[in-house]
PDB file of N, CA and C in Angstrom:
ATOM      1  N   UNK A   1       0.822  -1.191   0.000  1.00  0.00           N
ATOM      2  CA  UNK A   1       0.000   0.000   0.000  1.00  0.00           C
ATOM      3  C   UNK A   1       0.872   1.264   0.000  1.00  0.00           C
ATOM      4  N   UNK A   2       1.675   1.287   0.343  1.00  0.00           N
ATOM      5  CA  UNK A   2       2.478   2.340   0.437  1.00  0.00           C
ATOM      6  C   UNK A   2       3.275   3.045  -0.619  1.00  0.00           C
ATOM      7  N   UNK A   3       3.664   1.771  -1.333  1.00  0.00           N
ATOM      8  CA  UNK A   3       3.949   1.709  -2.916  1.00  0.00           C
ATOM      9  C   UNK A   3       3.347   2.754  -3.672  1.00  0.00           C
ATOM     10  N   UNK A   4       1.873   2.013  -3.741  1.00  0.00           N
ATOM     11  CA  UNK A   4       0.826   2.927  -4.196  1.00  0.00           C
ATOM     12  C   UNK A   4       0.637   4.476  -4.153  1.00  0.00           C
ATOM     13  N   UNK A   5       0.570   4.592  -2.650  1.00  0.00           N
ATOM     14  CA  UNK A   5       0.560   6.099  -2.050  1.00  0.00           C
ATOM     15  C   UNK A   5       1.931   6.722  -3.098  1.00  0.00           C
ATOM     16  N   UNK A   6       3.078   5.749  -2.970  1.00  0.00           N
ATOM     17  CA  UNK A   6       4.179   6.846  -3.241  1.00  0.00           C
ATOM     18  C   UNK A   6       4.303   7.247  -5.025  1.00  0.00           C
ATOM     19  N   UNK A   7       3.695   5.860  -5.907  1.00  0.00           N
ATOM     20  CA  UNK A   7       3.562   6.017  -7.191  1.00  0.00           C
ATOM     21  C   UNK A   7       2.265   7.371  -7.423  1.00  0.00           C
ATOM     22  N   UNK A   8       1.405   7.065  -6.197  1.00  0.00           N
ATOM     23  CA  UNK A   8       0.511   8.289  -6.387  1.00  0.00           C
ATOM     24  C   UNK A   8       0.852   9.726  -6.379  1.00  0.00           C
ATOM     25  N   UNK A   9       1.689   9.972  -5.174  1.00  0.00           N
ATOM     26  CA  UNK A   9       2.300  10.802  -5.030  1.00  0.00           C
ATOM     27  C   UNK A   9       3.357  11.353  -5.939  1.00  0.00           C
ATOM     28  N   UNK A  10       4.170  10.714  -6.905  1.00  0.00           N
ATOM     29  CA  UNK A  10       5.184  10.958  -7.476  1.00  0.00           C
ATOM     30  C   UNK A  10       4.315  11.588  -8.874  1.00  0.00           C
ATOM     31  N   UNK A  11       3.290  10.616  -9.238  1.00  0.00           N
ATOM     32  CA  UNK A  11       2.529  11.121 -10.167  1.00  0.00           C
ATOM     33  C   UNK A  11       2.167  12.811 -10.291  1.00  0.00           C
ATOM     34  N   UNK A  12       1.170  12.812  -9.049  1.00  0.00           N
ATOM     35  CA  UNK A  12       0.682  14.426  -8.694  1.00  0.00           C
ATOM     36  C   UNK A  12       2.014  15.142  -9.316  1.00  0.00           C
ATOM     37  N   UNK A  13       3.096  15.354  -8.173  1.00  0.00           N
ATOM     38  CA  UNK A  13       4.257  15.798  -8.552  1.00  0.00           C
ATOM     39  C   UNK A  13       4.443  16.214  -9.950  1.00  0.00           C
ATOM     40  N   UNK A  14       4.804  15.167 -10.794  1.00  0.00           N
ATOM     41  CA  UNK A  14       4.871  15.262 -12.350  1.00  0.00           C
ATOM     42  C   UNK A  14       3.364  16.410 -12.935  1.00  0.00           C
ATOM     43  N   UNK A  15       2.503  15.587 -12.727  1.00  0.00           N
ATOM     44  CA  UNK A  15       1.331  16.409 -13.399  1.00  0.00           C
ATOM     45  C   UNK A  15       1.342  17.858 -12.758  1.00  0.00           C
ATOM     46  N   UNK A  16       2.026  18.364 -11.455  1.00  0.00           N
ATOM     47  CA  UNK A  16       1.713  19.964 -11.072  1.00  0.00           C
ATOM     48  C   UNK A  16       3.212  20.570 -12.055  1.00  0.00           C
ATOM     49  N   UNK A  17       3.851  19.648 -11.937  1.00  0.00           N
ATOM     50  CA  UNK A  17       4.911  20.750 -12.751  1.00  0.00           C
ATOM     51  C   UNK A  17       4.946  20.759 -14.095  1.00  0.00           C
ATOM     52  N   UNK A  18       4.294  20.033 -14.983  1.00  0.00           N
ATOM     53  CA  UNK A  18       3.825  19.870 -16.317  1.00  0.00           C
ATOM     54  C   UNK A  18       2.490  20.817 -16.267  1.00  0.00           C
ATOM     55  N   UNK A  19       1.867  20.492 -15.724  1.00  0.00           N
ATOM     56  CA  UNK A  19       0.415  22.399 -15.674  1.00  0.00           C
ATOM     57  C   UNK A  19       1.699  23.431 -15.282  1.00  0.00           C
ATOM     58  N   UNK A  20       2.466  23.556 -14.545  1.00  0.00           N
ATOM     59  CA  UNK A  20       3.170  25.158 -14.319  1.00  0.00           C
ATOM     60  C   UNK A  20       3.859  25.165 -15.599  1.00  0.00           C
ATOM     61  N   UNK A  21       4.398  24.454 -16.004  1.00  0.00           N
ATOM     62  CA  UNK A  21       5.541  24.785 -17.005  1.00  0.00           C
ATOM     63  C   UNK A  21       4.617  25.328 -18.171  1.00  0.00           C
ATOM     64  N   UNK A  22       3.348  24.360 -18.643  1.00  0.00           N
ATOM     65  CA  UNK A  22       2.413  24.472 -20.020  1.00  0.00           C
ATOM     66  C   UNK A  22       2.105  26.340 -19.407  1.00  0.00           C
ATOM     67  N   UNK A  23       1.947  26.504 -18.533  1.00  0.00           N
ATOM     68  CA  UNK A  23       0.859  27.395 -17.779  1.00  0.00           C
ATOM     69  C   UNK A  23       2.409  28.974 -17.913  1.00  0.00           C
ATOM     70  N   UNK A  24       3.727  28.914 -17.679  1.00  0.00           N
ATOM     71  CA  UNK A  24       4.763  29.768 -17.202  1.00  0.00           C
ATOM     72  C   UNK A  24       5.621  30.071 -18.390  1.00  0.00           C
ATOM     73  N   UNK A  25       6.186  28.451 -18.724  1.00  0.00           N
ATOM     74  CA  UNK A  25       7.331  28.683 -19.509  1.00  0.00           C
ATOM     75  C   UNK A  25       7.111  28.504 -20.651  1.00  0.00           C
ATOM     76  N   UNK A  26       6.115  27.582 -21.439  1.00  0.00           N
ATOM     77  CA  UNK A  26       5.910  27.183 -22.884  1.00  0.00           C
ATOM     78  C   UNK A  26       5.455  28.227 -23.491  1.00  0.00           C
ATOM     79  N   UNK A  27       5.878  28.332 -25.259  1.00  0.00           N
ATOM     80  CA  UNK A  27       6.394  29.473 -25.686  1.00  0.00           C
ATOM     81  C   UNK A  27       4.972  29.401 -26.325  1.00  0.00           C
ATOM     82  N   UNK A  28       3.502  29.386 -25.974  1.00  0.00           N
ATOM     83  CA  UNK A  28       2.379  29.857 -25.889  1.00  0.00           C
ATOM     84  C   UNK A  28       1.270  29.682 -25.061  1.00  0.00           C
ATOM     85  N   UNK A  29       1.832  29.987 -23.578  1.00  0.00           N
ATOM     86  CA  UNK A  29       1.281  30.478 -22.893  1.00  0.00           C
ATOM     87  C   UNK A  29       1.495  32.291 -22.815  1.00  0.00           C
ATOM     88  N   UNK A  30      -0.260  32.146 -22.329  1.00  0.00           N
ATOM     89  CA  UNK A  30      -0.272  33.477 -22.293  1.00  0.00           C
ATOM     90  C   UNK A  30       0.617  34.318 -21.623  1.00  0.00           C
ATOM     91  N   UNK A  31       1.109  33.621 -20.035  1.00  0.00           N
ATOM     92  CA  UNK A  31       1.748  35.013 -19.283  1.00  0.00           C
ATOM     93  C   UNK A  31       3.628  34.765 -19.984  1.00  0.00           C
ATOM     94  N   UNK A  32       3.861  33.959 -21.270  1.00  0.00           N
ATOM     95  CA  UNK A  32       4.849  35.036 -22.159  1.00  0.00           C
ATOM     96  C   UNK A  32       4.654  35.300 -23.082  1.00  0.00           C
ATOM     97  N   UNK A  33       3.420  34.947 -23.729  1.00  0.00           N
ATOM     98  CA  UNK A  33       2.852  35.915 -24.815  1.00  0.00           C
ATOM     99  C   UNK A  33       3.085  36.999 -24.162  1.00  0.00           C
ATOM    100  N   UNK A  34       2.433  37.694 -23.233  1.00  0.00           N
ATOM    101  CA  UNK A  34       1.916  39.097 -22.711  1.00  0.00           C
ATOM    102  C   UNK A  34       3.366  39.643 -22.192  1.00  0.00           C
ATOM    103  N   UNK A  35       4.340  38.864 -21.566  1.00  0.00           N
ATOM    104  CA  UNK A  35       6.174  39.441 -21.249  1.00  0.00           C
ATOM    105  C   UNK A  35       6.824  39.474 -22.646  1.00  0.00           C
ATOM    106  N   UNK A  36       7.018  39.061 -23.281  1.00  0.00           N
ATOM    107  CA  UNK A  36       7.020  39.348 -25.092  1.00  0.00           C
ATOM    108  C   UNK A  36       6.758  40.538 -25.009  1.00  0.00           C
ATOM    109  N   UNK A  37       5.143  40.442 -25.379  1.00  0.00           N
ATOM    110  CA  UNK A  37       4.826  41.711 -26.047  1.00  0.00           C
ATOM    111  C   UNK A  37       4.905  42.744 -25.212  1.00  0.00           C
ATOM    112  N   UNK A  38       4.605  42.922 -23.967  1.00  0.00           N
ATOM    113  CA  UNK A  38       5.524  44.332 -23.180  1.00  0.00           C
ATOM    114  C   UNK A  38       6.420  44.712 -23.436  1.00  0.00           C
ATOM    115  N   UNK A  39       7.453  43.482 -23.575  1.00  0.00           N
ATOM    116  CA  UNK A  39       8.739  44.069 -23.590  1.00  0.00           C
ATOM    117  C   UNK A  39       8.912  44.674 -25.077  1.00  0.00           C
ATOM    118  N   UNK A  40       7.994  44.229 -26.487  1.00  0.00           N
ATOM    119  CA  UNK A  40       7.917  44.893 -27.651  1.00  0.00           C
ATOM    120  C   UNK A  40       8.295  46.218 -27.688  1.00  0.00           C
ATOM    121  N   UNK A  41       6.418  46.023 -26.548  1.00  0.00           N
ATOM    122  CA  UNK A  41       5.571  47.499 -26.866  1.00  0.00           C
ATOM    123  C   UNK A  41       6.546  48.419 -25.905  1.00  0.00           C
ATOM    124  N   UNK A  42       7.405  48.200 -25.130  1.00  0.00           N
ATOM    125  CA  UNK A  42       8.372  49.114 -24.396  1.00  0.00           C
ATOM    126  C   UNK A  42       9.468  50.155 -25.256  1.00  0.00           C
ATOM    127  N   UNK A  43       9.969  48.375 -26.018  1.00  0.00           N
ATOM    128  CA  UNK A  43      10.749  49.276 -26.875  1.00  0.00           C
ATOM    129  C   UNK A  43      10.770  49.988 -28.050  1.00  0.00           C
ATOM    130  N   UNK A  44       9.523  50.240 -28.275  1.00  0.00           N
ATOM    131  CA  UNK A  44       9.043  50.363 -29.857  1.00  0.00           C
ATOM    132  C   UNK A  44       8.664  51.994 -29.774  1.00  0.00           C
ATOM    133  N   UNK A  45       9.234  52.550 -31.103  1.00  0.00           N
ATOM    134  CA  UNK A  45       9.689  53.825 -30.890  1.00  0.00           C
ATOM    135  C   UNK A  45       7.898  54.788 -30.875  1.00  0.00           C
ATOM    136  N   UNK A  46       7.331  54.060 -31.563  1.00  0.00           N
ATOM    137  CA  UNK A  46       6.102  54.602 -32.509  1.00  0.00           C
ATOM    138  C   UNK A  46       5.012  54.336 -30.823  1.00  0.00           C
ATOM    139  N   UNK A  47       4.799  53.412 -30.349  1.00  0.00           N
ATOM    140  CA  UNK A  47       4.311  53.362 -28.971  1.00  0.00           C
ATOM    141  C   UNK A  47       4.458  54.068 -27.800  1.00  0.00           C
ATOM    142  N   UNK A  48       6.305  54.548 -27.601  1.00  0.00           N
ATOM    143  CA  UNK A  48       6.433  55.720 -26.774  1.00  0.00           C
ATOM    144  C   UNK A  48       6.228  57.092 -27.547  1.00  0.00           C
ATOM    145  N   UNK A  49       5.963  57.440 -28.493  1.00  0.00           N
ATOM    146  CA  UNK A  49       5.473  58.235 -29.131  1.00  0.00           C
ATOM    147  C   UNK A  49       4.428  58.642 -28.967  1.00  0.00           C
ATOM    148  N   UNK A  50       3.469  57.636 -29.044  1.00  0.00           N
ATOM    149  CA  UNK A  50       1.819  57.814 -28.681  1.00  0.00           C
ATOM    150  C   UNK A  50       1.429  57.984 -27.230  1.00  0.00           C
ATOM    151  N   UNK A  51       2.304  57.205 -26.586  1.00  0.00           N
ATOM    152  CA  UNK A  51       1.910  57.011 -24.520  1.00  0.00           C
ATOM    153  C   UNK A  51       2.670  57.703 -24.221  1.00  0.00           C
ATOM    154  N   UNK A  52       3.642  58.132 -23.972  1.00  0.00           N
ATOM    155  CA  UNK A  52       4.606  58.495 -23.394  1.00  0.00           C
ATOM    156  C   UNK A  52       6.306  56.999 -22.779  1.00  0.00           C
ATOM    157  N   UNK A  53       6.689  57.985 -22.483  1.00  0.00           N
ATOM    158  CA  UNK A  53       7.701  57.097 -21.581  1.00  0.00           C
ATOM    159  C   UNK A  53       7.237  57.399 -20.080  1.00  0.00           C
ATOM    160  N   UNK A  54       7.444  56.294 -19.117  1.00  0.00           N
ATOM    161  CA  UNK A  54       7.083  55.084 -19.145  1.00  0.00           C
ATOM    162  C   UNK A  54       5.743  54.471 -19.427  1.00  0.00           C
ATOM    163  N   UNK A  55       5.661  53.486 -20.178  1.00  0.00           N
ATOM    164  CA  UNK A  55       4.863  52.877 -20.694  1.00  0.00           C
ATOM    165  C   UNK A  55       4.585  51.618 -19.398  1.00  0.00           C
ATOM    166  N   UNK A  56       3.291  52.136 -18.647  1.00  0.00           N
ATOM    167  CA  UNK A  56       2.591  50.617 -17.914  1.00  0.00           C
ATOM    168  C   UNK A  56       1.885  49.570 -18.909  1.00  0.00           C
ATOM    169  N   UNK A  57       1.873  48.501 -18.487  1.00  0.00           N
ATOM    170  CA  UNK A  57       1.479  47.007 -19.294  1.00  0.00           C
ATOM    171  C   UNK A  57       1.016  46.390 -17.887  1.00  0.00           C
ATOM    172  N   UNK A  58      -0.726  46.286 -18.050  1.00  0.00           N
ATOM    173  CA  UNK A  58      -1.001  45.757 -16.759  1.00  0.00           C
ATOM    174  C   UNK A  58      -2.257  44.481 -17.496  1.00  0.00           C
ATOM    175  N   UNK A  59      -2.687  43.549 -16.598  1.00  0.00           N
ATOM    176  CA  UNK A  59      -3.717  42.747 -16.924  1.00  0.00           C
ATOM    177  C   UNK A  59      -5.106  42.921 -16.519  1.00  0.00           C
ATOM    178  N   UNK A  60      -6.286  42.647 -16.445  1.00  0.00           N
ATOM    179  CA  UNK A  60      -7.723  43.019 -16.631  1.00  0.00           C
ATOM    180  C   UNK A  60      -7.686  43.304 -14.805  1.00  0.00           C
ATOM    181  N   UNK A  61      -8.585  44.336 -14.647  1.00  0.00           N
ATOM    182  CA  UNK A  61      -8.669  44.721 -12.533  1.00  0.00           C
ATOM    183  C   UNK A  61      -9.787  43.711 -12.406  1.00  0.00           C
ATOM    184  N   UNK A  62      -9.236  43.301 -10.946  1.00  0.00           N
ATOM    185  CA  UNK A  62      -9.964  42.401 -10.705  1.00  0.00           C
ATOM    186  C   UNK A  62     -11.023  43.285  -9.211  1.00  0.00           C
ATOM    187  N   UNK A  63     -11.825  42.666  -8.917  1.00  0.00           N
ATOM    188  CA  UNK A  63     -12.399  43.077  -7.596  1.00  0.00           C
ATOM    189  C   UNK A  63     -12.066  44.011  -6.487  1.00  0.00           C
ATOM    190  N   UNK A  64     -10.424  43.321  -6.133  1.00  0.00           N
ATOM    191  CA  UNK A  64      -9.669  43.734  -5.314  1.00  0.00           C
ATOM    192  C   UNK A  64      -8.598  44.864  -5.851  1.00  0.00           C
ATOM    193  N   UNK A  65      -8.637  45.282  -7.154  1.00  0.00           N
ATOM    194  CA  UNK A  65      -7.828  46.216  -7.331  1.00  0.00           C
ATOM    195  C   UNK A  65      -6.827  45.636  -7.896  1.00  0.00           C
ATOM    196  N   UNK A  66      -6.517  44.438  -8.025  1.00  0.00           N
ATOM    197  CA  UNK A  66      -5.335  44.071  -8.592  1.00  0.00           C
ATOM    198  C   UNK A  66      -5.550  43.555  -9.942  1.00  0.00           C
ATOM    199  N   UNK A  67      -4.374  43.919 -10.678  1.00  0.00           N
ATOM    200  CA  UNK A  67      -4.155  44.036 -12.358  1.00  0.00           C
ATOM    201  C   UNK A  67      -3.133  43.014 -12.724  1.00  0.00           C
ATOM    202  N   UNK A  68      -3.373  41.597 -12.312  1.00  0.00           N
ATOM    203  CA  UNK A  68      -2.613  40.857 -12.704  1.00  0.00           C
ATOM    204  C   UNK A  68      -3.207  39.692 -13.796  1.00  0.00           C
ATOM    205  N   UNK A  69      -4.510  39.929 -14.316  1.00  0.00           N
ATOM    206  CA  UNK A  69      -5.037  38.783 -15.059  1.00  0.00           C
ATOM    207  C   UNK A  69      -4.935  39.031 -15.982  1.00  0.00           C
ATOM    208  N   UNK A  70      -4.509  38.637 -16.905  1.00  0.00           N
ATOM    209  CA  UNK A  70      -4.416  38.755 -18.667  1.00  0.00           C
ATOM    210  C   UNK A  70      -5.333  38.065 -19.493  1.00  0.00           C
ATOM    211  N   UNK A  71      -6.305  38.589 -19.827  1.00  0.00           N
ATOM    212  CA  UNK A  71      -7.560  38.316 -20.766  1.00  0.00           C
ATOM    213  C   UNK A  71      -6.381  37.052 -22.068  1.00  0.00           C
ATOM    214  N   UNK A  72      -6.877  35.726 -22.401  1.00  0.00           N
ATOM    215  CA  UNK A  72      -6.438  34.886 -23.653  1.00  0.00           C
ATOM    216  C   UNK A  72      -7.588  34.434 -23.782  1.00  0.00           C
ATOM    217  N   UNK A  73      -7.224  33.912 -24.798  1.00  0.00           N
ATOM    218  CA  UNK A  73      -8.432  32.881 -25.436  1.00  0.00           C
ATOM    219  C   UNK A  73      -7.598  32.287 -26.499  1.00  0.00           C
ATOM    220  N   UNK A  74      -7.637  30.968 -26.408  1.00  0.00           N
ATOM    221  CA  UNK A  74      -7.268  29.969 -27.112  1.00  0.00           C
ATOM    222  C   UNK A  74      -8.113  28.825 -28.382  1.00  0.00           C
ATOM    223  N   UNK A  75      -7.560  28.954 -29.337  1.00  0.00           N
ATOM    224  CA  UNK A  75      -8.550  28.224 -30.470  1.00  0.00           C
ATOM    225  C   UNK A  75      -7.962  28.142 -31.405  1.00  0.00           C
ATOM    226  N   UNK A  76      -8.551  27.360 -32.268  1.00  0.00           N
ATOM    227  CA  UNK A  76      -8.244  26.289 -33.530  1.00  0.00           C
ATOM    228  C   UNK A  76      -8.588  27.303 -34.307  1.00  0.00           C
ATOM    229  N   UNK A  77      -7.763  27.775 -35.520  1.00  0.00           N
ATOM    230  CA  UNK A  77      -8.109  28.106 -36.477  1.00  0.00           C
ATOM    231  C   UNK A  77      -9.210  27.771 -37.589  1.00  0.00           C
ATOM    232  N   UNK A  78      -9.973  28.207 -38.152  1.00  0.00           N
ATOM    233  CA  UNK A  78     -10.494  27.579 -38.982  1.00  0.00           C
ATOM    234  C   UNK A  78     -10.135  27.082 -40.210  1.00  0.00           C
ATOM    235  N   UNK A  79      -9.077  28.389 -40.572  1.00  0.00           N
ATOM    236  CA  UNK A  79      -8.386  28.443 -41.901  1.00  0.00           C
ATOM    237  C   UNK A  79      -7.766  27.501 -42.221  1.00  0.00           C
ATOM    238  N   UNK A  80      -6.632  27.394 -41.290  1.00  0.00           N
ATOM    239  CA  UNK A  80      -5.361  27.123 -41.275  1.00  0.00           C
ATOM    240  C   UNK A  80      -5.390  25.423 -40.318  1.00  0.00           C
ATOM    241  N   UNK A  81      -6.403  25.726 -39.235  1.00  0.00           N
ATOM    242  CA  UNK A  81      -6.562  24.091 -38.820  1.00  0.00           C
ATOM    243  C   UNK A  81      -5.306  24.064 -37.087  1.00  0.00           C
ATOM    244  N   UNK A  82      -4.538  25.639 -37.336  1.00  0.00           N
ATOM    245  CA  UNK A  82      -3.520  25.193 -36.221  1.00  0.00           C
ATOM    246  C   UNK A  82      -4.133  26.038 -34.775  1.00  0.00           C
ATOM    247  N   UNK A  83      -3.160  26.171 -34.153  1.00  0.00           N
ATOM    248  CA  UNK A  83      -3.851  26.504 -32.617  1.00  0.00           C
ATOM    249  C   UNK A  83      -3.453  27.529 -32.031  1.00  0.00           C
ATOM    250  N   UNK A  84      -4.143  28.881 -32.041  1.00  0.00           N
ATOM    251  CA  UNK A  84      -3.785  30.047 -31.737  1.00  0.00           C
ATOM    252  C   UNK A  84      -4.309  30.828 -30.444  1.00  0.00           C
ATOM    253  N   UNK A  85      -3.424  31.422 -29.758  1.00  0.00           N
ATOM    254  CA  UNK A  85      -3.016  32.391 -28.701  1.00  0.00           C
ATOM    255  C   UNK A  85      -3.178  33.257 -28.847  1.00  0.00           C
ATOM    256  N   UNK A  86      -4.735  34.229 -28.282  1.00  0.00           N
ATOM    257  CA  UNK A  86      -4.963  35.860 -28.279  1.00  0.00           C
ATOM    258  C   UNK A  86      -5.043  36.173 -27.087  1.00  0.00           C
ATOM    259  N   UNK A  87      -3.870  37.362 -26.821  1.00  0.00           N
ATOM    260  CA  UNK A  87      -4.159  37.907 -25.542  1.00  0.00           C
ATOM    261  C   UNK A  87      -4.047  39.493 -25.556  1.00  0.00           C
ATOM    262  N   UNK A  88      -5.013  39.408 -24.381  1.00  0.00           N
ATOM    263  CA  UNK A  88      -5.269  40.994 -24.458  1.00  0.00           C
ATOM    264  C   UNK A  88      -5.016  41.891 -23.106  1.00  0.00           C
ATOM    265  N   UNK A  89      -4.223  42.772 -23.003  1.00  0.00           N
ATOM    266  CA  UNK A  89      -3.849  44.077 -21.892  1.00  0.00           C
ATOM    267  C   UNK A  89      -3.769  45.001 -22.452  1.00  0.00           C
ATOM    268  N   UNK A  90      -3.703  45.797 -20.875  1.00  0.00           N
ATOM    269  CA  UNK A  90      -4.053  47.337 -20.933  1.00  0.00           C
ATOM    270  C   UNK A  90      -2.819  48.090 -21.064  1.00  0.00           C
ATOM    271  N   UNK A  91      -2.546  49.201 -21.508  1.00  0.00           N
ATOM    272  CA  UNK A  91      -1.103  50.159 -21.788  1.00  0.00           C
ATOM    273  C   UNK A  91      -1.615  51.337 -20.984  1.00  0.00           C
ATOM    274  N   UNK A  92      -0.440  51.501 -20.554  1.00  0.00           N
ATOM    275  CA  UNK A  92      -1.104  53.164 -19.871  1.00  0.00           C
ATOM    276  C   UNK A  92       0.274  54.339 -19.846  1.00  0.00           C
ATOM    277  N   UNK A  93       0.120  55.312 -20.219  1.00  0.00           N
ATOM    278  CA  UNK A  93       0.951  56.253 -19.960  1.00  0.00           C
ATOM    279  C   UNK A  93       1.251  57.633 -19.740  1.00  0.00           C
ATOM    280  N   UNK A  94       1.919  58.534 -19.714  1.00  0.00           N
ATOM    281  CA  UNK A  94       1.497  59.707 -19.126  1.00  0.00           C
ATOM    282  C   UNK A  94       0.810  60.558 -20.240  1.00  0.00           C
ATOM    283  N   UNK A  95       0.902  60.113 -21.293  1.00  0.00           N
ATOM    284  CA  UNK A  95       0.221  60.672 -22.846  1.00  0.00           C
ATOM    285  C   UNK A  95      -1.541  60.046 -23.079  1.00  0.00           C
ATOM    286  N   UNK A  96      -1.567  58.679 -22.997  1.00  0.00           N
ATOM    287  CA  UNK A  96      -3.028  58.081 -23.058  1.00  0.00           C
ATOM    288  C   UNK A  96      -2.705  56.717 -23.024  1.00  0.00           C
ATOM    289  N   UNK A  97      -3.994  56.415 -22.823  1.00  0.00           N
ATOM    290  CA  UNK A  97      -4.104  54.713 -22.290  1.00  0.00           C
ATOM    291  C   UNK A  97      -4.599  54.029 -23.516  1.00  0.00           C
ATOM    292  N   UNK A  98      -4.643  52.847 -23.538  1.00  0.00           N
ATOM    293  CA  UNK A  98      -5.103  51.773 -24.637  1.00  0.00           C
ATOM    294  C   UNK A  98      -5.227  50.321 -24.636  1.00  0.00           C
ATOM    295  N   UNK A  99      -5.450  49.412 -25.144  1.00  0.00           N
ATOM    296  CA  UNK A  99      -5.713  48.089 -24.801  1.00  0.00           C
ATOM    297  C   UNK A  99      -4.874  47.677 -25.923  1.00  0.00           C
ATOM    298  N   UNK A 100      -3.880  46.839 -25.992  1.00  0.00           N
ATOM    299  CA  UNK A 100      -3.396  45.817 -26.728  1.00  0.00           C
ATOM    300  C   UNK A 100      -3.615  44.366 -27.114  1.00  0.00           C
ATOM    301  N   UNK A 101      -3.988  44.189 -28.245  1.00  0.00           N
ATOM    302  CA  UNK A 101      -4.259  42.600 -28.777  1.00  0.00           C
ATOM    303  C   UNK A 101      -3.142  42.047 -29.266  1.00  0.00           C
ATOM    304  N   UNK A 102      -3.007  40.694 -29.249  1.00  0.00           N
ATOM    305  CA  UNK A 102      -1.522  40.089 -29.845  1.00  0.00           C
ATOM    306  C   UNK A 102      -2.326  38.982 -29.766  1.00  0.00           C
ATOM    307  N   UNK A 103      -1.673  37.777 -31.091  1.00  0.00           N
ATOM    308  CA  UNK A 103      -2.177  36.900 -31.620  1.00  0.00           C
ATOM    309  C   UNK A 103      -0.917  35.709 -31.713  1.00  0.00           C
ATOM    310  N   UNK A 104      -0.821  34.890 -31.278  1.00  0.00           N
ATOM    311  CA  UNK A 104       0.200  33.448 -31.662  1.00  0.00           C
ATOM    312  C   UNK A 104      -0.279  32.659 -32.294  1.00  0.00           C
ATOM    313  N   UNK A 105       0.308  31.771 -33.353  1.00  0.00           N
ATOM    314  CA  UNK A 105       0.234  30.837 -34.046  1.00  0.00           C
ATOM    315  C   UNK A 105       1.566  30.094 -33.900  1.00  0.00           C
ATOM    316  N   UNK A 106       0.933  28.472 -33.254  1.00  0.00           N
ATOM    317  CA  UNK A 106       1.747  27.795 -33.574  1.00  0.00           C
ATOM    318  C   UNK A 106       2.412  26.959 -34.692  1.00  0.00           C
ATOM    319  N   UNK A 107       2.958  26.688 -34.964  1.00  0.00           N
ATOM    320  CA  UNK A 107       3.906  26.123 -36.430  1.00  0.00           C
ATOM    321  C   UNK A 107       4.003  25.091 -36.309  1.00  0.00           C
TER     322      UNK A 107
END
């Protein structure tokens, strides 16, 4: 029985760090879609142009005031048949604010 418990246990293990990694590090998940494209829209001359410098990049407010959720939505193309990454945040700066869309396609 114990066996069990520990094959159970080792399992969980595997499956929480395979959801963090799909969920952190894989190169279409949303929260680096959205560190990507900040870091774009930071350096991009035509964006501090329009907002100002510094340029905030925040995610949808939640209840409590905090701006950490990043609007995605994930789906199958119709066209094309492959599997695409839209995510959407807010820009803010001392010039004017705006919402940014960005789109992934995987290959």
């Amino acid at each position: 029985m114990l066996y069990v418990f520990l094959i159970a246990g080792c399992a969980g293990i595997i499956g929480l760090v395979y959801i963090l990694y799909k969920q952190f590090w894989s190169a279409l998940s949303p929260t680096r879609i959205y560190s990507d494209a900040a870091k774009i829209i930071r350096a991009d001359d035509r964006c501090i142009a329009v907002f100002g410098s510094p340029i905030a990049v925040h995610g949808e407010e939640t209840s409590r005031g905090r701006r950490r959720h990043v609007r995605s939505i994930d789906y199958i193309s119709t066209t094309s048949g492959t599997r695409r990454v839209r995510v959407m945040f807010h820009l803010k700066g001392p010039l004017a604010r705006g919402t940014a869309y960005t789109e992934i396609e995987e290959v």
